[in-house]
Protein backbone atom coordinates (compact mmCIF):
# COMPACT_ATOMS: atom_id res chain seq x y z
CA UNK A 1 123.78 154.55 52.42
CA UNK A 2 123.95 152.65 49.23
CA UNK A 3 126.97 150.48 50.58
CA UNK A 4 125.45 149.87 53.92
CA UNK A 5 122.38 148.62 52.25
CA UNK A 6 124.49 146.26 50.01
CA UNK A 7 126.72 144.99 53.04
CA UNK A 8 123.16 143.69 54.64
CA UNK A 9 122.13 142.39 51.56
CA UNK A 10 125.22 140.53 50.98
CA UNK A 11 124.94 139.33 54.42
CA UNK A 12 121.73 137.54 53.85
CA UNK A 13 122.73 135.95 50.78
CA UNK A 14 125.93 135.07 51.72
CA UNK A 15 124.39 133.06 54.81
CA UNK A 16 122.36 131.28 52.11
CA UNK A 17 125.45 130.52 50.54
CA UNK A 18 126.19 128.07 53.32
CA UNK A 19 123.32 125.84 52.87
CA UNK A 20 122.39 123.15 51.12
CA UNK A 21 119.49 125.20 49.37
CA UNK A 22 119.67 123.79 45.36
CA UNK A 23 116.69 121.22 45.76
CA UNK A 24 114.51 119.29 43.94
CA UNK A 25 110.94 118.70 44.80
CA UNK A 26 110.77 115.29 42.97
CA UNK A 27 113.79 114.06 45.29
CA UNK A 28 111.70 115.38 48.38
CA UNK A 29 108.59 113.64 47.23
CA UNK A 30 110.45 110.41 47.19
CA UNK A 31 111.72 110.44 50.63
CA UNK A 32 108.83 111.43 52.04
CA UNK A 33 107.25 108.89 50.48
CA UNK A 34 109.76 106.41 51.50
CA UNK A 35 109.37 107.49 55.25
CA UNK A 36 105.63 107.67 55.13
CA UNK A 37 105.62 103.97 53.57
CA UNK A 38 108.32 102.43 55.58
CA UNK A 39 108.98 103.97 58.89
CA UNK A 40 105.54 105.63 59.94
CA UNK A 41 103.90 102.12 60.54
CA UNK A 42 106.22 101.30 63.76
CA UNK A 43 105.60 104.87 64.98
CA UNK A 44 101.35 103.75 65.22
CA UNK A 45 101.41 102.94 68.67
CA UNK A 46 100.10 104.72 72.26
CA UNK A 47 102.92 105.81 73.46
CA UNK A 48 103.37 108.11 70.22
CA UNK A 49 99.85 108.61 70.57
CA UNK A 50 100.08 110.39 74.06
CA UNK A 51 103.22 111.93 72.88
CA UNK A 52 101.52 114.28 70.49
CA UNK A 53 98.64 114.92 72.41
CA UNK A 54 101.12 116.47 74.58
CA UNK A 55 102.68 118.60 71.46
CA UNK A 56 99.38 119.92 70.39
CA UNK A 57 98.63 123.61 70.27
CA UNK A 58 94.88 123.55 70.61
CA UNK A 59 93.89 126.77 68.25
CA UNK A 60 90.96 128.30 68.30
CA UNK A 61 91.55 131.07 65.64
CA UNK A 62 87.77 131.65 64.33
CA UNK A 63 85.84 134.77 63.01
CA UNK A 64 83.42 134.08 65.75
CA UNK A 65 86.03 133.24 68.73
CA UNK A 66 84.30 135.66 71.43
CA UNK A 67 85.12 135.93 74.92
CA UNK A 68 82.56 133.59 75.91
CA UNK A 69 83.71 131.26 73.50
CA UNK A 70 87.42 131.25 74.42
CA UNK A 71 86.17 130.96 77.85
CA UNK A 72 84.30 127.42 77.26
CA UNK A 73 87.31 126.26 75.07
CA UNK A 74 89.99 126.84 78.00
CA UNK A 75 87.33 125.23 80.62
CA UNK A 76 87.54 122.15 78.71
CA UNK A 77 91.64 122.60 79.07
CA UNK A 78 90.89 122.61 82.56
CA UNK A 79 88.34 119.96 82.99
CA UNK A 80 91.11 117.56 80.82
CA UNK A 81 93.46 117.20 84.13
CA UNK A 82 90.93 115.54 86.01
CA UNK A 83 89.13 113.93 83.48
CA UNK A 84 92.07 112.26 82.16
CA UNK A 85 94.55 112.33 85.10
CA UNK A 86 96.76 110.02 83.55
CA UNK A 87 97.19 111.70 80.21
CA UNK A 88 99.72 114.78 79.73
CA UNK A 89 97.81 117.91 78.39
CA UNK A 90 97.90 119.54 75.46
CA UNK A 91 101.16 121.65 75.36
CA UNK A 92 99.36 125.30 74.39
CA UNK A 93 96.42 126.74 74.26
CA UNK A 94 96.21 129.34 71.10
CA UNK A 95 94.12 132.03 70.09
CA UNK A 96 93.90 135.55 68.65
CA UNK A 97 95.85 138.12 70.86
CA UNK A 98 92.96 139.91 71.97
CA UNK A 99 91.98 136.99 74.00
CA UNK A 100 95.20 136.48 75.53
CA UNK A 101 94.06 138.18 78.67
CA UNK A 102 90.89 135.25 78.61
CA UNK A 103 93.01 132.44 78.41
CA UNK A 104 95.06 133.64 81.66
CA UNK A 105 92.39 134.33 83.62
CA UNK A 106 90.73 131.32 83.21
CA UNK A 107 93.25 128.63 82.72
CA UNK A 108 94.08 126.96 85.96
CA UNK A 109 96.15 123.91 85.17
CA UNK A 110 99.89 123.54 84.70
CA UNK A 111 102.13 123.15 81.92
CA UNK A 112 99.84 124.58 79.25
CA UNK A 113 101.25 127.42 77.65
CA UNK A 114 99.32 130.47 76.21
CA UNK A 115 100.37 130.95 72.65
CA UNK A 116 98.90 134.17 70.53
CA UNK A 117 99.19 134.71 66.56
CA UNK A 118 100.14 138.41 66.44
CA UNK A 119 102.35 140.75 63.54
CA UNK A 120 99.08 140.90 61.44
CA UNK A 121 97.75 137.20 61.00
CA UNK A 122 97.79 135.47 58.99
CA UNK A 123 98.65 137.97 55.93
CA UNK A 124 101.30 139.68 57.42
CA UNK A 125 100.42 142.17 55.48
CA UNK A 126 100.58 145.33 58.23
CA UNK A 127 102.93 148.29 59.45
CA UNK A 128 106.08 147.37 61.12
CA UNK A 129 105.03 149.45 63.94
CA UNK A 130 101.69 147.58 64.26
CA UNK A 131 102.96 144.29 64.74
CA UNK A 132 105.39 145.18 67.10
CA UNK A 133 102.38 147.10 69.19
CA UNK A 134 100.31 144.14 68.74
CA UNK A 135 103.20 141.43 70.06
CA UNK A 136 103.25 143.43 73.13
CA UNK A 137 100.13 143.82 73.91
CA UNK A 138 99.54 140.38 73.48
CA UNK A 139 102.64 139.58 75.81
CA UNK A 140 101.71 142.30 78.32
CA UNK A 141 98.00 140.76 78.80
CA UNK A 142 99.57 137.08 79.44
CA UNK A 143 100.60 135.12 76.07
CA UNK A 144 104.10 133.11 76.92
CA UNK A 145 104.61 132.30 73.50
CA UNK A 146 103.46 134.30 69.91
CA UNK A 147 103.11 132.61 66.49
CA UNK A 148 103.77 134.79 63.70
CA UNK A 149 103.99 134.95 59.82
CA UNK A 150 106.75 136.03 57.35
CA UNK A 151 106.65 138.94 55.38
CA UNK A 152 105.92 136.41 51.89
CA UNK A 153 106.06 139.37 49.66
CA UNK A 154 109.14 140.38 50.96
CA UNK A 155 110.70 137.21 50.67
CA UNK A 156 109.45 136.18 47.43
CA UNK A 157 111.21 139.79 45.80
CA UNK A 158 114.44 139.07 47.24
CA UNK A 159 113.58 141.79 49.98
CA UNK A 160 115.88 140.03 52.74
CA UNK A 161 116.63 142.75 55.02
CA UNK A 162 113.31 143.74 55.44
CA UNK A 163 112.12 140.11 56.18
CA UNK A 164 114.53 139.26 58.63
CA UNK A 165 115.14 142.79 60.44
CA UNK A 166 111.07 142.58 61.45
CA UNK A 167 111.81 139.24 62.86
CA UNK A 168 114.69 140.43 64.74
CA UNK A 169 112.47 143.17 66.01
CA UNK A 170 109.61 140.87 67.03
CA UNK A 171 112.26 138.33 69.04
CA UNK A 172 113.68 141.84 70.51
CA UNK A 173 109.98 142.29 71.86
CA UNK A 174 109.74 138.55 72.71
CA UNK A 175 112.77 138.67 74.82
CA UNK A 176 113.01 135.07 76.60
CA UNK A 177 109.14 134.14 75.06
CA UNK A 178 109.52 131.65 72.36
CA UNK A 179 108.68 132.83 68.88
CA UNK A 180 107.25 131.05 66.25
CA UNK A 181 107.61 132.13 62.64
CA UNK A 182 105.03 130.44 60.14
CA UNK A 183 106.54 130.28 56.65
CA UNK A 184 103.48 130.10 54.58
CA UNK A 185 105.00 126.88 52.57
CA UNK A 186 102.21 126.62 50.28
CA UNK A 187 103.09 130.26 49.09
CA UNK A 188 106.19 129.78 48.67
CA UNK A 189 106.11 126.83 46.23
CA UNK A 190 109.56 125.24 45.67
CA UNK A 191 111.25 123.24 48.11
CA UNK A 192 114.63 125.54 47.59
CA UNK A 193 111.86 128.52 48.97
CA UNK A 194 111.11 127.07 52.17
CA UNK A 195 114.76 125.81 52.90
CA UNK A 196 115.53 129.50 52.18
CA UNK A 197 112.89 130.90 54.31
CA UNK A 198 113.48 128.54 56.81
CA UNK A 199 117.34 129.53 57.04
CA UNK A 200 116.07 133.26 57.05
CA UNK A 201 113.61 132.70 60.36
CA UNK A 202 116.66 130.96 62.47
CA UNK A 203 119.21 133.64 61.02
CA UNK A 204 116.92 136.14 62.46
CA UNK A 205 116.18 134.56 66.17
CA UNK A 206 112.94 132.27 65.17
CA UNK A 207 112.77 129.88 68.65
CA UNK A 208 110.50 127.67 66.32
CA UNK A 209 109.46 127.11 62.08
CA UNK A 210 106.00 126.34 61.89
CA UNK A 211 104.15 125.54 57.96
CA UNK A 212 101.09 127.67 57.69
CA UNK A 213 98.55 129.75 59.19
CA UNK A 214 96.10 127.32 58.01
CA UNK A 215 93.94 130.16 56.65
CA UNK A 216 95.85 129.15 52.78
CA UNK A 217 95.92 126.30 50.30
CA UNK A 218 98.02 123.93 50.63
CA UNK A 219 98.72 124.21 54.46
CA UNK A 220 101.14 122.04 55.79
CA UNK A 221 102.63 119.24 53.97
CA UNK A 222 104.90 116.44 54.62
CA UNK A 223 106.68 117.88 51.92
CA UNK A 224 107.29 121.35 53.50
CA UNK A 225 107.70 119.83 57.15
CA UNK A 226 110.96 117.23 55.73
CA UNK A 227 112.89 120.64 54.32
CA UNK A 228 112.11 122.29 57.20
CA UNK A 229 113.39 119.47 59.46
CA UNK A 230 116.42 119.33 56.79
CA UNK A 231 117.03 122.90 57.95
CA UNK A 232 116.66 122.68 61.40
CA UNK A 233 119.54 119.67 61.38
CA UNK A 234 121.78 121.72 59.15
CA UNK A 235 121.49 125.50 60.92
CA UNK A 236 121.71 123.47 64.54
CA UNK A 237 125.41 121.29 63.19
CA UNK A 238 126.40 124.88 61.90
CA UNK A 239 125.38 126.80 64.83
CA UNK A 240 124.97 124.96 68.04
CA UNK A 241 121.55 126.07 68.57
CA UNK A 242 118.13 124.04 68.50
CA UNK A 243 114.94 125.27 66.76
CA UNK A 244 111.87 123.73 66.98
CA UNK A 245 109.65 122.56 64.30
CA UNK A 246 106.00 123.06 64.23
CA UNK A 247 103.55 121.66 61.67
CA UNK A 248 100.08 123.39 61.28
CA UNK A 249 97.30 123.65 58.91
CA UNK A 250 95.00 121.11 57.63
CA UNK A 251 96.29 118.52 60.03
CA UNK A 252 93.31 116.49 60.52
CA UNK A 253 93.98 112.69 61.06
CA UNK A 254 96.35 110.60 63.01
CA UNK A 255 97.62 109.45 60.17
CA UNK A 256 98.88 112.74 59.01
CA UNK A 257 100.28 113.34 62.50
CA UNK A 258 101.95 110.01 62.73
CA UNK A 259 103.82 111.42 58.73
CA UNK A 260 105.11 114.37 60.84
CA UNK A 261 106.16 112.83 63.73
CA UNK A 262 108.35 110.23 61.29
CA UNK A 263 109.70 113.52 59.94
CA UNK A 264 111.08 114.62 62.97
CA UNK A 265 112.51 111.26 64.30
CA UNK A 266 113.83 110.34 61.25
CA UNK A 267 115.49 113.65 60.44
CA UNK A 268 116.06 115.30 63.73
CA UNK A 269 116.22 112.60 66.20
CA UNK A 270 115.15 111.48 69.47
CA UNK A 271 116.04 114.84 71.16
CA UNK A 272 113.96 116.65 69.17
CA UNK A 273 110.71 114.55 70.33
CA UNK A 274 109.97 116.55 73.15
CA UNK A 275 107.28 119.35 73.25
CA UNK A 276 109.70 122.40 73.77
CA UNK A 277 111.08 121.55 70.04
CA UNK A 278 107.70 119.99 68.77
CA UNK A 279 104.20 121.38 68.45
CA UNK A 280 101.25 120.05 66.14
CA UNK A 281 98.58 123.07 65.35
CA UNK A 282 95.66 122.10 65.16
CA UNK A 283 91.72 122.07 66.18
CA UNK A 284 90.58 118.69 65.02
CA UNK A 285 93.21 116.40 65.87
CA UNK A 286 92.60 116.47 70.05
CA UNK A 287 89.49 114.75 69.86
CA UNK A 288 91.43 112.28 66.64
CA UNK A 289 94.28 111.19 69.44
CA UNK A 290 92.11 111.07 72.19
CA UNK A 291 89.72 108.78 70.54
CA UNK A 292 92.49 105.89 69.49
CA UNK A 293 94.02 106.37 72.67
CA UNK A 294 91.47 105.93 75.15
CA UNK A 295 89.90 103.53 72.19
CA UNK A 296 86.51 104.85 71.81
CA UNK A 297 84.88 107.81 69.73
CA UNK A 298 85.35 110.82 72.37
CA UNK A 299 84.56 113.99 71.73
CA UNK A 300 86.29 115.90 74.41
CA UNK A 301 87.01 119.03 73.12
């Protein structure tokens, strides 16, 4: 038993092996800087603009969300399409998986998924069992897509196995849904953390890395979102496959949007600007975009 459980631990790190994972936060903070200062300007325009309007996933994740209130939230969804008929929609509408079954029966326009945090948001901190349960249920009452967090603890003791078998579990229960697995960046410090972490997620089946949970200090940074992107490049040249990058937390100008959007084009290219391989989280911002790009103060949402 002792051997098997050093083979999978040896497996892990020897994956980590393969990546460029020795970094330095001050070398990060440069380029980021560098990006934000030189290249973001050009990206200020409307079409960019309407672009991530498009990539947002409109959360409503509140200690008061009721069913009324999810209700009224996915109305306005609705009401978008022929209010704004030539805009694209926001790409996904999330909430807490209990109001999965809301969302579905009221949403009645196209192309917006239904995306549910499940697996114990936004601690993590929850039986195996229960987070499994809970991803189910919140696929079975209508969710195409589930957002969840990293075991942080685990991952932060060198617990590997654990960490990445429960997210091998959760894409088992997933099946063709996309999965989203939130890091936590701001708990995990260093920038050699997150590139680890964010190996560990695509190792393990993560469709999508996503920052934060926005419920912890510091949420998503451009920091965080350039070693992510850094990953994505490197596990997709090593592996073929594409993983999508979402930013969440604290996202609450255009500004900051525009940072992450640089990100992406700069480090992952054109093909990754498309909404299946780029989502914004976020409450605020809608009403932010919506504003410069109809070019008064609307509040929409």
């Amino acid at each position: 038993m002792m051997e098997e459980h050093k083979h999978q631990e040896d497996k892990y790190t020897s994956t980590l092996t393969k990546y460029h994972t020795n970094l330095h936060d001050a070398d990060i903070e440069a380029r980021v800087n560098e990006l934000a200062e030189h290249k973001a300007p050009e990206n200020n325009t409307l079409e960019v603009k309407k672009f991530l309007f498009n990539c947002i996933d409109l959360t409503s994740l509140s200690t008061s969300d009721s069913d009324e209130s999810i209700m009224r939230f996915t109305e306005k969804v609705n009401q978008f399409d022929d209010a704004y008929p030539d805009l694209q929609n926001v790409a996904a509408i999330c909430v807490y998986p209990n109001f999965a079954a809301m969302v579905k029966n009221t949403l009645e326009v196209d192309g917006v998924n239904i995306a549910c945090v499940s697996g114990g948001f936004p601690s993590s901190q929850t039986f195996a069992e229960v987070k499994m349960a809970e991803t189910a249920l919140a696929l079975a009452d209508g969710a195409d897509e589930i957002d969840i967090v990293i075991s942080v603890g685990k991952f932060l003791s060198g617990d590997y196995e654990t960490l990445c078998d429960e997210i091998e579990e959760l894409k088992e229960v997933c099946k063709e849904h996309h999965l989203k697995v939130i890091l936590e960046t701001g708990a995990l410090k260093t920038a050699a953390n997150i590139k680890k972490a964010s190996i560990l997620a695509m190792y393990s089946g993560a469709d999508f890395i996503k920052t934060s949970t926005g419920k912890q200090e510091p949420a998503a940074t451009p920091q965080a979102a350039y070693v992510m992107c850094e990953a994505i490049k490197e596990y997709y040249e090593k592996t073929g496959r594409k993983v999508g990058f979402k930013p969440a937390g604290g996202i609450s100008t255009v500004a900051d949007a525009l940072v992450y959007y640089t990100i992406v084009k700069e480090v992952l290219g054109e093909e990754w600007l498309t909404n299946e391989l780029f989502r914004i989280g976020t409450s605020r911002l809608a009403n932010l975009l919506l504003s410069e790009i109809v070019g008064e103060e609307t509040k929409f949402f």
